[in-house]
Protein backbone atom coordinates (compact mmCIF):
# COMPACT_ATOMS: atom_id res chain seq x y z
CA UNK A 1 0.00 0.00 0.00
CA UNK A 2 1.59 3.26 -0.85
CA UNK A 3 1.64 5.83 1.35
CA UNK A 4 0.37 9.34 0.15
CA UNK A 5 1.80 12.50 1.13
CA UNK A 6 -0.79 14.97 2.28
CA UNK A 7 -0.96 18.46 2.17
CA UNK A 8 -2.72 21.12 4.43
CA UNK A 9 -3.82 23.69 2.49
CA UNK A 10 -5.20 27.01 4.66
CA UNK A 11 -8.07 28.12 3.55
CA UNK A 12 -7.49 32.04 2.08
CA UNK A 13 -8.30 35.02 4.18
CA UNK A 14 -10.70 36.77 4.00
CA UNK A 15 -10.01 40.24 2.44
CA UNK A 16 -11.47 42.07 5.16
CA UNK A 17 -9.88 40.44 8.18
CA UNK A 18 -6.16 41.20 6.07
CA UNK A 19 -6.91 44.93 5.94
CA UNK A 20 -8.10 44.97 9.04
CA UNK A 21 -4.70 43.50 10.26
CA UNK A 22 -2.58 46.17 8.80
CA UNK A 23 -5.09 48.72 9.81
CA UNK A 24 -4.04 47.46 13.55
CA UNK A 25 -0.42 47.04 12.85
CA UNK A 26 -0.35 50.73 11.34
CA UNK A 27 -2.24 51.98 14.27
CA UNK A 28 0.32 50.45 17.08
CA UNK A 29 3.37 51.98 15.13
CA UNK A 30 1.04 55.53 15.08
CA UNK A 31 0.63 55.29 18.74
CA UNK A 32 4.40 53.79 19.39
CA UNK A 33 5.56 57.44 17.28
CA UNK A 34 3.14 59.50 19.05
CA UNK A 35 4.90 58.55 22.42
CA UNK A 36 7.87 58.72 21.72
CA UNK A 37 7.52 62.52 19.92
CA UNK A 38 5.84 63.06 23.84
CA UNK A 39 8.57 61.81 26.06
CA UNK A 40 10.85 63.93 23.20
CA UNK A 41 8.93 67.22 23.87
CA UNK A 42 8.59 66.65 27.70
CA UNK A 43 12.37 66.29 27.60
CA UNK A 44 12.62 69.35 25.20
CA UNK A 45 10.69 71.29 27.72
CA UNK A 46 12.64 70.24 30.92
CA UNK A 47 15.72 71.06 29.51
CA UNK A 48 14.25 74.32 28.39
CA UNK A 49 12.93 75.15 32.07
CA UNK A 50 15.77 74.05 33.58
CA UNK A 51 17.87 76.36 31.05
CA UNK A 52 15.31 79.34 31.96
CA UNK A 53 16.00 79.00 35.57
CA UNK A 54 19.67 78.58 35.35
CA UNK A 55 20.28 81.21 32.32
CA UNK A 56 21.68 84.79 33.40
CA UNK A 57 19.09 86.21 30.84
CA UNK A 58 16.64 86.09 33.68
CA UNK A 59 18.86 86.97 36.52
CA UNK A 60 17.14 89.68 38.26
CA UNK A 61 18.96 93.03 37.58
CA UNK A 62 16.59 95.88 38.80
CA UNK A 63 13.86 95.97 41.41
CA UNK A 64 11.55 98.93 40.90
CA UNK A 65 9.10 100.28 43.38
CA UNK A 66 6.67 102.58 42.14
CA UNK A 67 3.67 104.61 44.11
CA UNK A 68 6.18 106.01 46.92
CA UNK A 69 8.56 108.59 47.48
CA UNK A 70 12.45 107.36 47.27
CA UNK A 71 12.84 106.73 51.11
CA UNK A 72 9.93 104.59 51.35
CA UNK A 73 10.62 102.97 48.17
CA UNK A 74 14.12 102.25 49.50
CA UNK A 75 12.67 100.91 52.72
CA UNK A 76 10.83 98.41 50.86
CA UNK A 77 12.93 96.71 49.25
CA UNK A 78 15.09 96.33 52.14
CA UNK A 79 11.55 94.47 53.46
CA UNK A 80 10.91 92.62 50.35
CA UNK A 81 14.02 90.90 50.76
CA UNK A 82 14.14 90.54 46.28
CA UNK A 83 17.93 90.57 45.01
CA UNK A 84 19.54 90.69 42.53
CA UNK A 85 20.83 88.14 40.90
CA UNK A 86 17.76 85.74 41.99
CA UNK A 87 16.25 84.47 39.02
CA UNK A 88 13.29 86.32 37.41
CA UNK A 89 11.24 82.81 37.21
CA UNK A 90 11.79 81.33 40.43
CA UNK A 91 11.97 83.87 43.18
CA UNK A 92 9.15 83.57 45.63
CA UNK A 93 7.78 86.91 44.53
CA UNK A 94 4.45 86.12 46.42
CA UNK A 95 6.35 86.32 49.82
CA UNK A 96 7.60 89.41 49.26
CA UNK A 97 4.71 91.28 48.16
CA UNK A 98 3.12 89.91 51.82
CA UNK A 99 6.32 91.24 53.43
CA UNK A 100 5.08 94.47 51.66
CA UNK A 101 1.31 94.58 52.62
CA UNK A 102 2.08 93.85 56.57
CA UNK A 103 4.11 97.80 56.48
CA UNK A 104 1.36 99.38 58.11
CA UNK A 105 1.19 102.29 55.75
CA UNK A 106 0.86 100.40 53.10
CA UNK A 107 -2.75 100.19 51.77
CA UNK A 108 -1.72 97.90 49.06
CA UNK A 109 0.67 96.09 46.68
CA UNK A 110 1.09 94.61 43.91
CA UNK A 111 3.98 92.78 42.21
CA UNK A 112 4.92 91.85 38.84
CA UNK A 113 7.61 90.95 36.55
CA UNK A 114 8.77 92.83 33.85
CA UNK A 115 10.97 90.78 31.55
CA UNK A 116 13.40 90.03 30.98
CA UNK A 117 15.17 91.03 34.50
CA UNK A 118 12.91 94.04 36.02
CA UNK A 119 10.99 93.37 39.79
CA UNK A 120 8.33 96.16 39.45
CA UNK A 121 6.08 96.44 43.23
CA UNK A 122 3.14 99.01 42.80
CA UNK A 123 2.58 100.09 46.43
CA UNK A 124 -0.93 102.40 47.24
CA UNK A 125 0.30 103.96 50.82
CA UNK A 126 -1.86 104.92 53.13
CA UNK A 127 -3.18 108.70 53.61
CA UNK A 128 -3.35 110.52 57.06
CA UNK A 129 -6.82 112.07 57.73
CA UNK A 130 -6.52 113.12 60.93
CA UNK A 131 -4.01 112.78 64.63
CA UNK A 132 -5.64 110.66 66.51
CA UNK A 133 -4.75 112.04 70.59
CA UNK A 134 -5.09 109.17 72.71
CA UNK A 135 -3.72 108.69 76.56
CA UNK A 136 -0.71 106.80 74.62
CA UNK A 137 0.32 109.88 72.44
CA UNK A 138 -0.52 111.05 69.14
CA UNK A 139 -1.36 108.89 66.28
CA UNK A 140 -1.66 109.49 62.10
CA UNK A 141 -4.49 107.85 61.41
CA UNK A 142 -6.42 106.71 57.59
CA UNK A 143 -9.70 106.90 56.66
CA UNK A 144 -10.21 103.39 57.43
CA UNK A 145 -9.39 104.03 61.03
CA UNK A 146 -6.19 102.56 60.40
CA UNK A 147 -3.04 103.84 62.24
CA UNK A 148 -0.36 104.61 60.48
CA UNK A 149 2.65 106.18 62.46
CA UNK A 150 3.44 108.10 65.14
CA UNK A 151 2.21 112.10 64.50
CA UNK A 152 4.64 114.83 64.53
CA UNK A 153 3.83 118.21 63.40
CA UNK A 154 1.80 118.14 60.41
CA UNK A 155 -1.08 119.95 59.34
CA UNK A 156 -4.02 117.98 60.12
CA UNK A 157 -7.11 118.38 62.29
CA UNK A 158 -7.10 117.05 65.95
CA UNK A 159 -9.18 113.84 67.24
CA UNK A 160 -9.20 113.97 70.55
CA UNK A 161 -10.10 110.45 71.72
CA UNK A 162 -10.68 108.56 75.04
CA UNK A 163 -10.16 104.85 74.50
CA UNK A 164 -8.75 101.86 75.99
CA UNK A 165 -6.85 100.79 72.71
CA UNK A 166 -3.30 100.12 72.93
CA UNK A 167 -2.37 102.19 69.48
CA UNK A 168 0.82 100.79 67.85
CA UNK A 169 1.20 101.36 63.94
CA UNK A 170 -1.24 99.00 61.81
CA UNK A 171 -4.21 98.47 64.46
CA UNK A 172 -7.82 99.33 63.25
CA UNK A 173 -9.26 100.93 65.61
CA UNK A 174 -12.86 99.65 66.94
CA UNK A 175 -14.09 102.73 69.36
CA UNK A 176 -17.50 103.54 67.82
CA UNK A 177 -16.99 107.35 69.22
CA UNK A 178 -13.40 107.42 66.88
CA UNK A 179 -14.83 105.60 64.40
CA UNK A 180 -17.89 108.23 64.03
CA UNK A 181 -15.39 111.10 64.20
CA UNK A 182 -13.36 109.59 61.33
CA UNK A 183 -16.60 109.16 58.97
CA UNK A 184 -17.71 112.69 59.41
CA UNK A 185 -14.77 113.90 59.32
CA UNK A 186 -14.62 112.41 55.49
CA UNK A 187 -18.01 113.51 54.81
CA UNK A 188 -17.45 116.92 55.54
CA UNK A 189 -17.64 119.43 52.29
CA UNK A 190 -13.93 121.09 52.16
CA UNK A 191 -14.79 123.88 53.19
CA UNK A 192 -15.94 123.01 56.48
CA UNK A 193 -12.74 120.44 56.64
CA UNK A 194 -10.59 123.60 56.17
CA UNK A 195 -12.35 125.76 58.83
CA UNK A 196 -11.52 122.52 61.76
CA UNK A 197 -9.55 123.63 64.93
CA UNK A 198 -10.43 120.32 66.75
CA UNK A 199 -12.60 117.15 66.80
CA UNK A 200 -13.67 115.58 69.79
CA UNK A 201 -15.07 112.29 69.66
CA UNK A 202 -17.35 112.13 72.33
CA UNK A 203 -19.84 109.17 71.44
CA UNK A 204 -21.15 106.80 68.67
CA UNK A 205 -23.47 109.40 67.59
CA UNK A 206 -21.57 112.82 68.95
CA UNK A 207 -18.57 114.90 67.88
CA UNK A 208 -17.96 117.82 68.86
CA UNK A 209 -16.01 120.32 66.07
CA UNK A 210 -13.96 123.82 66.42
CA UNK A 211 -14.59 125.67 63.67
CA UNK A 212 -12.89 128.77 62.43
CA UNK A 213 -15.90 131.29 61.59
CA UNK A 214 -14.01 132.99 59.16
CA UNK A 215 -13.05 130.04 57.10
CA UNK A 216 -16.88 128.79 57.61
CA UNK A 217 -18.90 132.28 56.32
CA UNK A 218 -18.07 134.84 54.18
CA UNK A 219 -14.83 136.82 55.30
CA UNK A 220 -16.38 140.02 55.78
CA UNK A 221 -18.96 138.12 58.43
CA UNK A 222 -16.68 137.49 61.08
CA UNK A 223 -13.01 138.33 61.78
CA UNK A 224 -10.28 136.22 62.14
CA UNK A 225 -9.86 134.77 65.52
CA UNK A 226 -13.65 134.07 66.29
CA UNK A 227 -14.77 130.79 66.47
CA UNK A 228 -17.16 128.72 68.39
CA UNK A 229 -18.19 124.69 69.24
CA UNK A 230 -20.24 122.84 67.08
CA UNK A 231 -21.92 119.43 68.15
CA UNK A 232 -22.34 117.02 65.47
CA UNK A 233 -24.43 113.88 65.21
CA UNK A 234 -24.03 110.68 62.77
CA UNK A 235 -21.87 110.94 59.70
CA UNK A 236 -24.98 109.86 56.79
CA UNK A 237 -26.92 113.18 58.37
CA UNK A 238 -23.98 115.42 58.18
CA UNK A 239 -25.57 117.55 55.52
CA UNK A 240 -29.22 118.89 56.86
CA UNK A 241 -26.77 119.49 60.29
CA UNK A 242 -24.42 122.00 58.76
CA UNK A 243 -27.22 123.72 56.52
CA UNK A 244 -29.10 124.46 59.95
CA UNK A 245 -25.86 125.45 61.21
CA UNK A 246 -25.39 128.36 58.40
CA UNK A 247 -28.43 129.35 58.85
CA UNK A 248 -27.86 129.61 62.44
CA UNK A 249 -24.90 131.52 61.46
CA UNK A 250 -26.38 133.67 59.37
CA UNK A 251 -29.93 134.61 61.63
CA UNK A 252 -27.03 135.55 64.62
CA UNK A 253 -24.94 137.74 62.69
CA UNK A 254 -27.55 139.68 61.58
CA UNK A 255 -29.19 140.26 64.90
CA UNK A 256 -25.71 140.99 65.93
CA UNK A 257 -25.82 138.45 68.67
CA UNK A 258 -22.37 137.93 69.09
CA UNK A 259 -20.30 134.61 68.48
CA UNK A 260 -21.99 131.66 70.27
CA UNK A 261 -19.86 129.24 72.52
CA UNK A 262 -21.54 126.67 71.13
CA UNK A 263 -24.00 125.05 68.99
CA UNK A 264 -25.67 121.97 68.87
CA UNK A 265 -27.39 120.65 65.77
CA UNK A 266 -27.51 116.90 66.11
CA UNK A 267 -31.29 116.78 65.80
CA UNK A 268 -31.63 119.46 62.56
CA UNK A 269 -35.22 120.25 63.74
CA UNK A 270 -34.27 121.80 67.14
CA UNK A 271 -31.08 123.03 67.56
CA UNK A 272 -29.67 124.55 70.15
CA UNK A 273 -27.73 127.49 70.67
CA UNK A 274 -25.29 128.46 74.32
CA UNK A 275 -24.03 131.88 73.73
């Protein structure tokens, strides 16, 4: 018996299933590519920020301060602690701007860089309104109620305060009867600002003012030297209070009744007058 050789023949393909492969094979070595041009560009970029930080390019070579006069300016950069040298990218410019902001005459501050090697802080300081006199000396205090420094001679009107406050520079202060004073003090037309002697905070809803009459009224109405007391209530009613008070003014001038001692207009709709 002879012995026949057999052959397996595989049946052929189907066409679909083929493309399909290569399809899938095409799509691996896509993917494969695609990674690879990734872990490329990461690496491109590392090298690049690790270049940035290290290059002299963005080594810091100015810091600018802008919103200040030159000795305050100076002082802050001694507190923001940038130098130079520090690079541009990574120097913790967030920490210094807070160094900045805790100055208590600083209202506010901003920081930002100005490429390629320029610090630039925009400081807001604080304004004085007023000298605070307290028990523990005399204070320069904001319209926030904010003190600033100590007061030395300047050219501001008086608060003369009673309060239990310890004042050291950046406290708020809290006393409703300073806090009062402060806020009519703001709301004041300039005029009347430029005619205050003094400010006494007595209460939440009192201050008492010195005005200078002259300042207050026409020139030819009263002299220079005469002035009188005025109490003041809350700061939202400040305006029907002083247009009583000039008519007040006015009605005594004419009837030649002399400078008053005081008036008191808290309550518009019946003041009162002590010659």
């Amino acid at each position: 018996m002879s012995t026949a050789t057999r052959t397996t023949h595989r049946p052929p393909m189907d066409a679909r299933i083929r493309q399909r492969r290569i399809e899938v094979q095409r799509e691996h070595v896509r993917r494969r590519r695609r990674m690879l041009g990734a872990v490329v560009l990461l690496a491109l970029a590392a090298a690049g920020a690790v270049g940035i930080t290290r290059s002299p390019l963005f080594a810091i070579t100015a810091v600018r301060v802008e919103g200040v006069e030159r000795p305050e300016a100076r002082l802050i950069k001694d507190v923001a602690q940038i130098r130079t040298g520090q690079n541009l990218m990574t120097a913790d410019l967030d920490d210094a701007v807070e160094r900045t902001r805790a100055l208590p005459w600083v209202a506010s501050a901003q920081v930002r860089r100005d490429a390629p090697s320029t610090v630039v802080l925009d400081v807001v300081p604080r304004r004085p309104v007023g000298i605070l006199r307290a028990a523990s000396g005399n204070w320069l205090v904001d319209s926030e109620g904010v003190v600033i420094a100590r007061a030395r001679d300047r050219l501001l009107p008086h608060i003369d305060v009673t309060i239990d406050t310890v004042l050291v520079p950046g406290v708020r202060i809290d006393d409703p009867a300073a806090r009062n004073a402060l806020a009519l003090h703001q709301s004041l037309p300039r005029d009347v600002r430029s005619a205050l002697l003094a400010v006494e905070a007595v209460g939440a809803r009192t201050v008492r003012v010195r005005l200078a009459l002259h300042r207050l009224a026409d020139p030819d109405t009263y002299r220079k030297g005469q002035k009188t007391w005025v109490r003041l209530g809350a700061a939202g009613d400040v305006d029907k209070q002083l247009t009583v008070l000039r008519a007040l003014l006015g009605q005594m001038r004419k009837a030649r009744a002399g400078v008053p001692s005081e008036v008191d207009v808290r309550v518009p709709g019946n003041p009162t007058v002590i010659p």
